[in-house]
PDB file of N, CA and C in Angstrom:
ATOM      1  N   UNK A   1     -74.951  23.730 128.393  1.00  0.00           N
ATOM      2  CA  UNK A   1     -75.076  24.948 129.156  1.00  0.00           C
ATOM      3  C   UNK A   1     -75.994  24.661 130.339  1.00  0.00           C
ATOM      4  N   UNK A   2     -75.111  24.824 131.350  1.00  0.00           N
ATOM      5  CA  UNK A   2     -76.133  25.036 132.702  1.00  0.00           C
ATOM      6  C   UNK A   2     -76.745  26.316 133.417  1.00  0.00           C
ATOM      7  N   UNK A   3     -78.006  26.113 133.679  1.00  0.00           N
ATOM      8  CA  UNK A   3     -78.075  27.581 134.473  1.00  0.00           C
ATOM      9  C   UNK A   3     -78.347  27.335 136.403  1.00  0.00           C
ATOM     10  N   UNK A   4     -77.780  27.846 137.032  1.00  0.00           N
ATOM     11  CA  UNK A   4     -77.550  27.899 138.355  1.00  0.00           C
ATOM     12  C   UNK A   4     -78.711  28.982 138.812  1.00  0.00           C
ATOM     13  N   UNK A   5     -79.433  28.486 139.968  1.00  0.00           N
ATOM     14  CA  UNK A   5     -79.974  29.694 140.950  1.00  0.00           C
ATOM     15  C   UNK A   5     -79.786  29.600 142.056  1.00  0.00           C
ATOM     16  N   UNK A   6     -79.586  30.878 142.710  1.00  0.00           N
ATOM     17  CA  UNK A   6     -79.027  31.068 144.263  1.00  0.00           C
ATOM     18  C   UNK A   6     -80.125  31.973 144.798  1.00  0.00           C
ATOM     19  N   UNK A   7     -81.093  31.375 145.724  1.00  0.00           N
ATOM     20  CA  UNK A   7     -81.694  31.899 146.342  1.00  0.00           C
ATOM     21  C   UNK A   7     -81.736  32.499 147.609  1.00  0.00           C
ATOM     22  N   UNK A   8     -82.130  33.054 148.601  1.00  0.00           N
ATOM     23  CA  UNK A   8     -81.386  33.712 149.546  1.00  0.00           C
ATOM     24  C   UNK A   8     -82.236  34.450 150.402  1.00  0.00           C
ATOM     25  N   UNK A   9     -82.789  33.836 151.400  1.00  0.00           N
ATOM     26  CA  UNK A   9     -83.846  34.731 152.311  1.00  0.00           C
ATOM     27  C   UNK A   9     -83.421  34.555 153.659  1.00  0.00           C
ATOM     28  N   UNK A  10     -83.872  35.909 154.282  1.00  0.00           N
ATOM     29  CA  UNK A  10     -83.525  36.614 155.439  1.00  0.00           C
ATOM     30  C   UNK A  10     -84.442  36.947 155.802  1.00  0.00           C
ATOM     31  N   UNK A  11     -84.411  36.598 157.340  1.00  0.00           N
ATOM     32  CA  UNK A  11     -85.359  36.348 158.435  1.00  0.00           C
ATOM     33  C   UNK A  11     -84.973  37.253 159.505  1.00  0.00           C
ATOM     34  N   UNK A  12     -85.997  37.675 160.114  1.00  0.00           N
ATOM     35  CA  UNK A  12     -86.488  38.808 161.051  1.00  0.00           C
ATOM     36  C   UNK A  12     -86.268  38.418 162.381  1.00  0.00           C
ATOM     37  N   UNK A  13     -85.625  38.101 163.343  1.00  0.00           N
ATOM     38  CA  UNK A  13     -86.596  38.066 164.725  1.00  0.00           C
ATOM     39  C   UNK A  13     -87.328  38.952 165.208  1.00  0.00           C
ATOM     40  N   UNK A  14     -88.461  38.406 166.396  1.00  0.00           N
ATOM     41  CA  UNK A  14     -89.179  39.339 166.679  1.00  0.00           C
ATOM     42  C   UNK A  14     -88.734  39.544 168.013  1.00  0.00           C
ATOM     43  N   UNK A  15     -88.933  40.957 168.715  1.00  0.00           N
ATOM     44  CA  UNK A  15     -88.488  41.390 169.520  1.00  0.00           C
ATOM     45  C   UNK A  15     -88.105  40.646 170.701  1.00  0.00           C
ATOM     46  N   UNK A  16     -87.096  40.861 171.469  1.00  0.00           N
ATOM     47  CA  UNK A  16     -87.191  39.959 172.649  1.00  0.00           C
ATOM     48  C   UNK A  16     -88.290  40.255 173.799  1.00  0.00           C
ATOM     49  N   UNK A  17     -88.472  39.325 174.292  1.00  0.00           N
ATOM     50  CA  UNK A  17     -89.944  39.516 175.616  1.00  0.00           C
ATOM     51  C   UNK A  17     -89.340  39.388 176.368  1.00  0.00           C
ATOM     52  N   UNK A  18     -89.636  39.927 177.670  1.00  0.00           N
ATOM     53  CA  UNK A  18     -90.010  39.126 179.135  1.00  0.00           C
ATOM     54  C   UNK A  18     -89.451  38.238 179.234  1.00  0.00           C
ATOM     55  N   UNK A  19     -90.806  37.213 179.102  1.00  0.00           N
ATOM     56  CA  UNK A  19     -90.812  36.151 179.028  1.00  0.00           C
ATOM     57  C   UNK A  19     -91.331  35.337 178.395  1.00  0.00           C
ATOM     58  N   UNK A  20     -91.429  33.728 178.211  1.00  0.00           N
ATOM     59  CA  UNK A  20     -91.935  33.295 176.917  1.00  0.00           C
ATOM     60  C   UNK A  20     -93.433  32.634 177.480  1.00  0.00           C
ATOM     61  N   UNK A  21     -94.743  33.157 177.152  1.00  0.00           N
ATOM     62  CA  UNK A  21     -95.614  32.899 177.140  1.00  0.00           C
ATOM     63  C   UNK A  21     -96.046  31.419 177.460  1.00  0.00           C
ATOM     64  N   UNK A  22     -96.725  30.659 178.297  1.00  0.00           N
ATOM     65  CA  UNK A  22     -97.057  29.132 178.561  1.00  0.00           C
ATOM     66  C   UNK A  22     -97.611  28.792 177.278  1.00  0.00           C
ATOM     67  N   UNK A  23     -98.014  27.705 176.960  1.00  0.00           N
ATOM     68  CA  UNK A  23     -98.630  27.319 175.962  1.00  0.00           C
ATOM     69  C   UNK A  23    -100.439  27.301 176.425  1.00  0.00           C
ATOM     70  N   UNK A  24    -101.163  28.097 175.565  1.00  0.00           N
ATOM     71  CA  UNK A  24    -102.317  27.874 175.663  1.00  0.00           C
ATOM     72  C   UNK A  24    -103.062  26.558 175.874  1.00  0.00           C
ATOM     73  N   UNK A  25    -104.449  26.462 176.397  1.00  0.00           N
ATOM     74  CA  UNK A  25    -105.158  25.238 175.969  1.00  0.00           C
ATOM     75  C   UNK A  25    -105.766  25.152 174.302  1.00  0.00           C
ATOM     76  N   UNK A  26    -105.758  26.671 173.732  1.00  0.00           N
ATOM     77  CA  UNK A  26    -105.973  26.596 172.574  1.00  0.00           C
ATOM     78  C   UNK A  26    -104.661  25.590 171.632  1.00  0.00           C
ATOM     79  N   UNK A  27    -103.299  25.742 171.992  1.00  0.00           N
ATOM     80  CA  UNK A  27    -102.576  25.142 171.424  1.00  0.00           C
ATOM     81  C   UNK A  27    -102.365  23.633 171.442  1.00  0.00           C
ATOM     82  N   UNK A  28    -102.635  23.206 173.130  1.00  0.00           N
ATOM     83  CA  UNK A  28    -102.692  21.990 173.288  1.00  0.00           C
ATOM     84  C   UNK A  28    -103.500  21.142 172.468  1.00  0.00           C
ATOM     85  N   UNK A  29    -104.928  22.035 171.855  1.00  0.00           N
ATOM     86  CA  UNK A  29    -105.865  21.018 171.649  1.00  0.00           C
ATOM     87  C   UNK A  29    -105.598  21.166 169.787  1.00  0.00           C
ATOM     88  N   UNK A  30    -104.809  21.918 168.946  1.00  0.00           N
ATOM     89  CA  UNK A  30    -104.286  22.312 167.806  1.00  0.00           C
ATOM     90  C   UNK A  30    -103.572  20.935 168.086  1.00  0.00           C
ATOM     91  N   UNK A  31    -102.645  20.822 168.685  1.00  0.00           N
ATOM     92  CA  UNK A  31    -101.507  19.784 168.315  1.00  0.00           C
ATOM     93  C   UNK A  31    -102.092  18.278 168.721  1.00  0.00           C
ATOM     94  N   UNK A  32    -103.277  18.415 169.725  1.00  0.00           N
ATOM     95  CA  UNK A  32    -103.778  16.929 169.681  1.00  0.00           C
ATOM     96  C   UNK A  32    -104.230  16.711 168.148  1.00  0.00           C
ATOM     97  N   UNK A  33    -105.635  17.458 167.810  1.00  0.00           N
ATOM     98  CA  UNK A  33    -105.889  17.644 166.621  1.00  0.00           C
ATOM     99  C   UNK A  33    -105.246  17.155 165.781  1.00  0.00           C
ATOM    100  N   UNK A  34    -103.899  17.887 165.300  1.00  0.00           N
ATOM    101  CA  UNK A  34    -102.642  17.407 164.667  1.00  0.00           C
ATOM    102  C   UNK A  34    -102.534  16.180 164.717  1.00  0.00           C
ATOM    103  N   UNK A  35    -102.057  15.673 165.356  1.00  0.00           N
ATOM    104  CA  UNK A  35    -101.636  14.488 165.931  1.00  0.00           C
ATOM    105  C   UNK A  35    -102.985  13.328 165.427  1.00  0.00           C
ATOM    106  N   UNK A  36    -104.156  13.487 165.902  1.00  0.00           N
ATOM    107  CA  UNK A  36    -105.183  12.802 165.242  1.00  0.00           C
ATOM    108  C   UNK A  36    -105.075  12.581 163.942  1.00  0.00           C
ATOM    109  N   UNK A  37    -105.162  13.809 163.113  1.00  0.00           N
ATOM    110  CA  UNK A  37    -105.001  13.805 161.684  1.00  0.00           C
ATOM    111  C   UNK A  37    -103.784  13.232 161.406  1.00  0.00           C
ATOM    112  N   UNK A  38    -103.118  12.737 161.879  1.00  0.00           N
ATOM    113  CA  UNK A  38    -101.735  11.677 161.260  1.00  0.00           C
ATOM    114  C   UNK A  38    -102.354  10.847 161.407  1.00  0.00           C
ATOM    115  N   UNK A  39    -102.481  10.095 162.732  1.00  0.00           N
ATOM    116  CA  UNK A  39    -103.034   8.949 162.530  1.00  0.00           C
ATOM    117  C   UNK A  39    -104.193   8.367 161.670  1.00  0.00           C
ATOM    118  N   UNK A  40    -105.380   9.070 161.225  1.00  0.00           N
ATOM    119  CA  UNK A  40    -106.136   8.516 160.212  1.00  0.00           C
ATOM    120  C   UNK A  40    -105.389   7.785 158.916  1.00  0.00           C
ATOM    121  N   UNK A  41    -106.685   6.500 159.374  1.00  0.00           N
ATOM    122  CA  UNK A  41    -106.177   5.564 158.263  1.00  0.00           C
ATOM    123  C   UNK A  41    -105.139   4.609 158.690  1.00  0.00           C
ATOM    124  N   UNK A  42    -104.575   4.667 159.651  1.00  0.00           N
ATOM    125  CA  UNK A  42    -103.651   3.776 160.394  1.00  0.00           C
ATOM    126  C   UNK A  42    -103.912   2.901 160.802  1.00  0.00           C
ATOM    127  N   UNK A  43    -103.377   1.547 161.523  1.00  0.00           N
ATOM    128  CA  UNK A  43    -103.562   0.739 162.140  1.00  0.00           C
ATOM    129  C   UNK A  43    -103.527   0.681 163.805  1.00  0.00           C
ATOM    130  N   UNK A  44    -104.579   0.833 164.019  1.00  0.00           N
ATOM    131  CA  UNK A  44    -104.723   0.711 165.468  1.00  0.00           C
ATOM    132  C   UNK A  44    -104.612  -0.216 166.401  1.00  0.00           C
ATOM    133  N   UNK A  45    -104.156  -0.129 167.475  1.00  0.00           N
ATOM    134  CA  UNK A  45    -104.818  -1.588 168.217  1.00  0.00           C
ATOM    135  C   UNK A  45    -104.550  -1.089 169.730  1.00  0.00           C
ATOM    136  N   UNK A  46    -106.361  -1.132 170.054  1.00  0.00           N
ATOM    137  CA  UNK A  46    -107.141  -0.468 171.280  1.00  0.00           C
ATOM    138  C   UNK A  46    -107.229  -1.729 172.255  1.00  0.00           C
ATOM    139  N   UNK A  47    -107.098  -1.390 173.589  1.00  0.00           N
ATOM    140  CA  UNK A  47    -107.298  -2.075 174.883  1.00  0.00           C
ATOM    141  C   UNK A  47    -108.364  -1.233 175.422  1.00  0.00           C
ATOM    142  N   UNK A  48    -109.578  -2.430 175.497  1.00  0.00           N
ATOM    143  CA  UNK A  48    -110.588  -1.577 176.041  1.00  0.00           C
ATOM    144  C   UNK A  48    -110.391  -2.028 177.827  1.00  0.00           C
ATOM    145  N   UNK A  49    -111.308  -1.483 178.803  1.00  0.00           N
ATOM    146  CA  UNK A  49    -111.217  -1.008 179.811  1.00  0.00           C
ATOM    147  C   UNK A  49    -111.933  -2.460 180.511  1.00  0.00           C
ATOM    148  N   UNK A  50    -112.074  -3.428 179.482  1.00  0.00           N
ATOM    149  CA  UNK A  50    -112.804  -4.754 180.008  1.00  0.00           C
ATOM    150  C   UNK A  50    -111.802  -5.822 179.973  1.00  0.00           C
ATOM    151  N   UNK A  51    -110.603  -5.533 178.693  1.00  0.00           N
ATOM    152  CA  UNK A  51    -109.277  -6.052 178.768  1.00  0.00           C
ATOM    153  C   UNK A  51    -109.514  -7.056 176.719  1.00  0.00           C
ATOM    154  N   UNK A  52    -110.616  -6.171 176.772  1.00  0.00           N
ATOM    155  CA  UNK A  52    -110.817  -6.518 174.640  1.00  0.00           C
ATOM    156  C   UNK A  52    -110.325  -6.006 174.344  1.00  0.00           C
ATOM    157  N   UNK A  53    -109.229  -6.100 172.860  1.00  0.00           N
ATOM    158  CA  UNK A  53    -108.640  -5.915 172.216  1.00  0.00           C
ATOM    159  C   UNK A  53    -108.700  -5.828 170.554  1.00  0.00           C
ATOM    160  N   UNK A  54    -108.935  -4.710 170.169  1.00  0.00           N
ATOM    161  CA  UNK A  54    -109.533  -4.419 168.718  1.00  0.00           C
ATOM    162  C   UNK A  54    -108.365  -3.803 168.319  1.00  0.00           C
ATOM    163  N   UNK A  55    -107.952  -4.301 166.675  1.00  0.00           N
ATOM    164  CA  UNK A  55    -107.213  -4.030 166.088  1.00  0.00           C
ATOM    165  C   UNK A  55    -108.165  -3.555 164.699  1.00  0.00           C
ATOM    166  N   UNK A  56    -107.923  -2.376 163.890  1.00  0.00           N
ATOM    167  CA  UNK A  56    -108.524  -1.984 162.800  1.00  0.00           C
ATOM    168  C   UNK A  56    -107.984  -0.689 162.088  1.00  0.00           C
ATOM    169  N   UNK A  57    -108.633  -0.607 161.540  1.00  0.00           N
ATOM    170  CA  UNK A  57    -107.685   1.282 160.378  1.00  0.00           C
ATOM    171  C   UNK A  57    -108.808   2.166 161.129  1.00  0.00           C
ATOM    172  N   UNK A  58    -107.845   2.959 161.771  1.00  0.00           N
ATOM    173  CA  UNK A  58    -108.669   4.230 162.439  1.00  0.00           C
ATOM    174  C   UNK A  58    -109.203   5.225 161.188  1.00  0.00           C
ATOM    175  N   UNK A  59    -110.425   5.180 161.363  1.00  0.00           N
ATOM    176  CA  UNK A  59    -111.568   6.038 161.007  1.00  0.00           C
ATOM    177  C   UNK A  59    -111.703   7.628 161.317  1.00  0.00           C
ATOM    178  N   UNK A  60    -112.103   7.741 162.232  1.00  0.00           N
ATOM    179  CA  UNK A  60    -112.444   8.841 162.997  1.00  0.00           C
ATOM    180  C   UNK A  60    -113.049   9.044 164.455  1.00  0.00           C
ATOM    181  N   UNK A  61    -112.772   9.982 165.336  1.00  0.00           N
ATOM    182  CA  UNK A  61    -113.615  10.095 166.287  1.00  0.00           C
ATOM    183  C   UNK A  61    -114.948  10.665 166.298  1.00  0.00           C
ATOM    184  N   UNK A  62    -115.864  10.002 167.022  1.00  0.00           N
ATOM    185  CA  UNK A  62    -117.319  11.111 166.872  1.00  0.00           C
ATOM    186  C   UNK A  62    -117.008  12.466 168.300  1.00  0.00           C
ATOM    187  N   UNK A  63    -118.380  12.406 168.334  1.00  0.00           N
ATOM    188  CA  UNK A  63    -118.456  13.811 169.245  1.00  0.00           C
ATOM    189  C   UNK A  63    -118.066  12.979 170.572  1.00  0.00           C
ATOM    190  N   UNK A  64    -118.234  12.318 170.715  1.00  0.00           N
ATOM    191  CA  UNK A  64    -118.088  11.596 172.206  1.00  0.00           C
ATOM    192  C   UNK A  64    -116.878  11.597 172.236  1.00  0.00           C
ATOM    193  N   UNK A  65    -115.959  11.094 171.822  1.00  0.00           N
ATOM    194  CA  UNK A  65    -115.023  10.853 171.225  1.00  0.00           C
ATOM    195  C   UNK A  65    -114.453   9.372 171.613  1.00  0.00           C
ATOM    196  N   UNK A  66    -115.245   8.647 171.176  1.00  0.00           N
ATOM    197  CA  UNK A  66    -115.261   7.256 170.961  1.00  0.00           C
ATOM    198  C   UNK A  66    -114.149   6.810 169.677  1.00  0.00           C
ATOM    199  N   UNK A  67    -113.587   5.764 169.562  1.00  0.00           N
ATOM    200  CA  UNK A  67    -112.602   5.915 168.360  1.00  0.00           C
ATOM    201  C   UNK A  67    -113.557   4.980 167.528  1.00  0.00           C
ATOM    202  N   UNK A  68    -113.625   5.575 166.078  1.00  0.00           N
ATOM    203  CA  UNK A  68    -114.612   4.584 165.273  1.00  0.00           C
ATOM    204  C   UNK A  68    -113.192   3.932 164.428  1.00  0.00           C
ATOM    205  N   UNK A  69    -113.340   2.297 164.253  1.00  0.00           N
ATOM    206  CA  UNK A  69    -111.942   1.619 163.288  1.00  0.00           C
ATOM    207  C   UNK A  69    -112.960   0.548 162.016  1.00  0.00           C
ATOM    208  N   UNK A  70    -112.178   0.917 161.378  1.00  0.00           N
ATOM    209  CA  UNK A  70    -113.038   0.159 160.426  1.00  0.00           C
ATOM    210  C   UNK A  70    -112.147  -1.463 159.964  1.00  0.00           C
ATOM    211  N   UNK A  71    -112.636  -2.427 159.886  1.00  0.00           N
ATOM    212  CA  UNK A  71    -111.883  -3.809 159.488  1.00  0.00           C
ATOM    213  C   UNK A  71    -111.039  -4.597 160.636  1.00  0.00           C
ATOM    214  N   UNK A  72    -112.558  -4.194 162.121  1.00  0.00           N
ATOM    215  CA  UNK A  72    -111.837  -4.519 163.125  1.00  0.00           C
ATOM    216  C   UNK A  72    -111.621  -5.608 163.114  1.00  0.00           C
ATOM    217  N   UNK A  73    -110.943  -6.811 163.879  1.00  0.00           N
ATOM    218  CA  UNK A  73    -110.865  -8.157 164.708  1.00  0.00           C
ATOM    219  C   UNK A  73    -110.815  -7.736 165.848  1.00  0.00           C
ATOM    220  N   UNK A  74    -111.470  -8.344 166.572  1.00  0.00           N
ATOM    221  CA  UNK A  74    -111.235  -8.653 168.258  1.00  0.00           C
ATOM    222  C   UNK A  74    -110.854  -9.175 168.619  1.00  0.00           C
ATOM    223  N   UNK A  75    -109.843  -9.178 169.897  1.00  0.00           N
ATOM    224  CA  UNK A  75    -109.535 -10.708 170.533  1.00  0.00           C
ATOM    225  C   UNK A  75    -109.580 -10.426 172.010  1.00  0.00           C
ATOM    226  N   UNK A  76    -110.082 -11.291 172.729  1.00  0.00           N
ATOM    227  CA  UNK A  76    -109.914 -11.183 174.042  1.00  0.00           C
ATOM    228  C   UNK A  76    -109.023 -12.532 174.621  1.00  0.00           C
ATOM    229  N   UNK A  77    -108.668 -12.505 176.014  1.00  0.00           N
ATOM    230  CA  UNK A  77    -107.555 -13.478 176.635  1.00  0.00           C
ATOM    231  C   UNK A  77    -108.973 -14.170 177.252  1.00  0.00           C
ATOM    232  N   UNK A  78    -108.827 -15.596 177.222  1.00  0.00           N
ATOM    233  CA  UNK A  78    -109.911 -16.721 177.556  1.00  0.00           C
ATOM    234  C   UNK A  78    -108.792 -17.429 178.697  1.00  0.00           C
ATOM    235  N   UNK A  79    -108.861 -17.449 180.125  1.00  0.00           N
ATOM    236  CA  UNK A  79    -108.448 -18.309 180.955  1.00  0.00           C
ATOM    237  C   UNK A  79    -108.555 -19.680 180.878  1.00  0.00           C
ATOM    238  N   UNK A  80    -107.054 -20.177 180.689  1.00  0.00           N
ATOM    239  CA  UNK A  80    -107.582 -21.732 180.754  1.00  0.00           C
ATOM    240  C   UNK A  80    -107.320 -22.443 181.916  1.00  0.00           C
ATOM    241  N   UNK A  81    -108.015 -23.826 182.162  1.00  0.00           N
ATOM    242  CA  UNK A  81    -108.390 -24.319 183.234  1.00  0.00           C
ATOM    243  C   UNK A  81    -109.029 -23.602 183.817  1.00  0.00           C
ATOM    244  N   UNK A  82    -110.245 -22.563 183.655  1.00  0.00           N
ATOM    245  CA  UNK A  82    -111.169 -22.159 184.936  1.00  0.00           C
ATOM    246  C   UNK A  82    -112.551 -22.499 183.730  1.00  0.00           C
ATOM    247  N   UNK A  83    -113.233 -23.472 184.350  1.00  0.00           N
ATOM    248  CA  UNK A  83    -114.698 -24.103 183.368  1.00  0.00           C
ATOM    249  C   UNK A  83    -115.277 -22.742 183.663  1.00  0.00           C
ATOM    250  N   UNK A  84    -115.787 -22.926 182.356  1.00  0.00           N
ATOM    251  CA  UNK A  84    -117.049 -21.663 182.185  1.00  0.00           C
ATOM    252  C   UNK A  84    -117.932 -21.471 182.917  1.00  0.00           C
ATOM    253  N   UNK A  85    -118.665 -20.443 183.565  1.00  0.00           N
ATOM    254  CA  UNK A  85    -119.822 -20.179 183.889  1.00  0.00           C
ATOM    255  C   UNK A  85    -120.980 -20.989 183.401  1.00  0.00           C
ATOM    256  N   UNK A  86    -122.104 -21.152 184.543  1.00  0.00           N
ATOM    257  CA  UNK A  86    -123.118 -22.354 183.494  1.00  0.00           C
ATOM    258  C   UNK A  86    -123.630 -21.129 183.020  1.00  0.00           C
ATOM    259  N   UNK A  87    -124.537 -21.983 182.155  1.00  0.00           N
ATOM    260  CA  UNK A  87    -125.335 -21.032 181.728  1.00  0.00           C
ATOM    261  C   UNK A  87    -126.670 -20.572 182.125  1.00  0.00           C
ATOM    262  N   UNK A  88    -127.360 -19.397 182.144  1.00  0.00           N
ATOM    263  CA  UNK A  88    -128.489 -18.306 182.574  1.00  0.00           C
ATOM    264  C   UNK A  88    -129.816 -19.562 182.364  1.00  0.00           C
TER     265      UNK A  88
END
Protein backbone atom coordinates (compact mmCIF):
# COMPACT_ATOMS: atom_id res chain seq x y z
CA UNK A 1 0.00 0.00 0.00
CA UNK A 2 1.13 3.35 -1.09
CA UNK A 3 0.12 6.65 0.14
CA UNK A 4 0.42 9.69 -2.33
CA UNK A 5 0.45 13.55 -1.36
CA UNK A 6 -0.47 16.38 -3.57
CA UNK A 7 0.40 19.53 -2.39
CA UNK A 8 -0.65 22.73 -3.92
CA UNK A 9 0.11 26.43 -3.22
CA UNK A 10 -1.02 29.58 -4.70
CA UNK A 11 0.64 32.68 -4.97
CA UNK A 12 -0.47 36.27 -4.87
CA UNK A 13 0.99 38.99 -7.00
CA UNK A 14 1.41 42.18 -5.70
CA UNK A 15 -0.09 45.02 -7.27
CA UNK A 16 1.25 46.41 -10.39
CA UNK A 17 3.46 49.80 -9.97
CA UNK A 18 4.57 52.52 -11.95
CA UNK A 19 7.50 51.57 -12.05
CA UNK A 20 10.04 49.18 -10.75
CA UNK A 21 12.05 50.77 -8.06
CA UNK A 22 16.27 51.00 -8.70
CA UNK A 23 18.00 48.84 -6.50
CA UNK A 24 19.06 50.39 -3.27
CA UNK A 25 22.68 50.78 -1.89
CA UNK A 26 21.14 48.94 0.99
CA UNK A 27 20.68 45.97 -1.46
CA UNK A 28 23.88 46.24 -3.22
CA UNK A 29 25.77 45.88 -0.06
CA UNK A 30 23.15 42.62 1.14
CA UNK A 31 24.25 40.82 -2.00
CA UNK A 32 28.03 41.74 -1.71
CA UNK A 33 27.69 40.45 1.83
CA UNK A 34 26.07 37.39 0.27
CA UNK A 35 28.44 36.80 -1.99
CA UNK A 36 31.33 37.07 0.75
CA UNK A 37 29.63 34.53 2.83
CA UNK A 38 29.97 31.93 -0.08
CA UNK A 39 33.19 32.40 -0.47
CA UNK A 40 34.44 31.67 3.15
CA UNK A 41 36.63 28.92 3.47
CA UNK A 42 37.54 28.83 -0.18
CA UNK A 43 40.52 28.97 -2.01
CA UNK A 44 41.75 32.15 -2.93
CA UNK A 45 44.38 33.48 -4.98
CA UNK A 46 45.05 37.40 -4.53
CA UNK A 47 47.28 39.72 -6.81
CA UNK A 48 48.52 42.26 -4.72
CA UNK A 49 49.09 45.81 -6.14
CA UNK A 50 53.10 45.12 -5.99
CA UNK A 51 52.43 42.09 -8.44
CA UNK A 52 52.65 39.22 -5.07
CA UNK A 53 50.67 36.58 -5.30
CA UNK A 54 49.02 34.74 -2.27
CA UNK A 55 47.11 31.78 -2.55
CA UNK A 56 45.21 30.52 0.84
CA UNK A 57 41.48 29.53 2.37
CA UNK A 58 39.76 32.81 2.79
CA UNK A 59 39.15 33.63 6.35
CA UNK A 60 37.50 36.75 6.69
CA UNK A 61 37.60 40.41 6.14
CA UNK A 62 38.45 42.88 9.02
CA UNK A 63 37.08 46.38 9.32
CA UNK A 64 39.48 47.71 6.82
CA UNK A 65 38.58 45.31 4.73
CA UNK A 66 41.78 43.74 4.12
CA UNK A 67 41.24 39.96 3.09
CA UNK A 68 42.64 37.78 6.03
CA UNK A 69 43.65 33.83 4.23
CA UNK A 70 44.81 31.39 6.28
CA UNK A 71 47.58 28.53 4.84
CA UNK A 72 48.95 31.16 2.61
CA UNK A 73 52.03 30.55 0.01
CA UNK A 74 53.37 33.38 -1.79
CA UNK A 75 54.90 33.66 -4.93
CA UNK A 76 56.21 36.46 -6.69
CA UNK A 77 57.73 36.62 -10.59
CA UNK A 78 61.79 37.05 -10.09
CA UNK A 79 63.25 38.53 -13.54
CA UNK A 80 65.82 36.60 -15.02
CA UNK A 81 68.96 37.90 -16.43
CA UNK A 82 68.64 41.34 -14.59
CA UNK A 83 71.55 40.79 -11.45
CA UNK A 84 70.20 41.83 -8.29
CA UNK A 85 70.47 44.99 -6.64
CA UNK A 86 73.73 45.19 -4.39
CA UNK A 87 73.18 45.25 -1.31
CA UNK A 88 72.35 48.38 1.44
Amino acid sequence: QTATMTTTTTTTSPPPTASPSPPSASDDNNNLLHTIHLLLGSKLRVTMTDGRIARGNFVCLDRLGNIILDNVVEYRKVAHGIPPPPPP
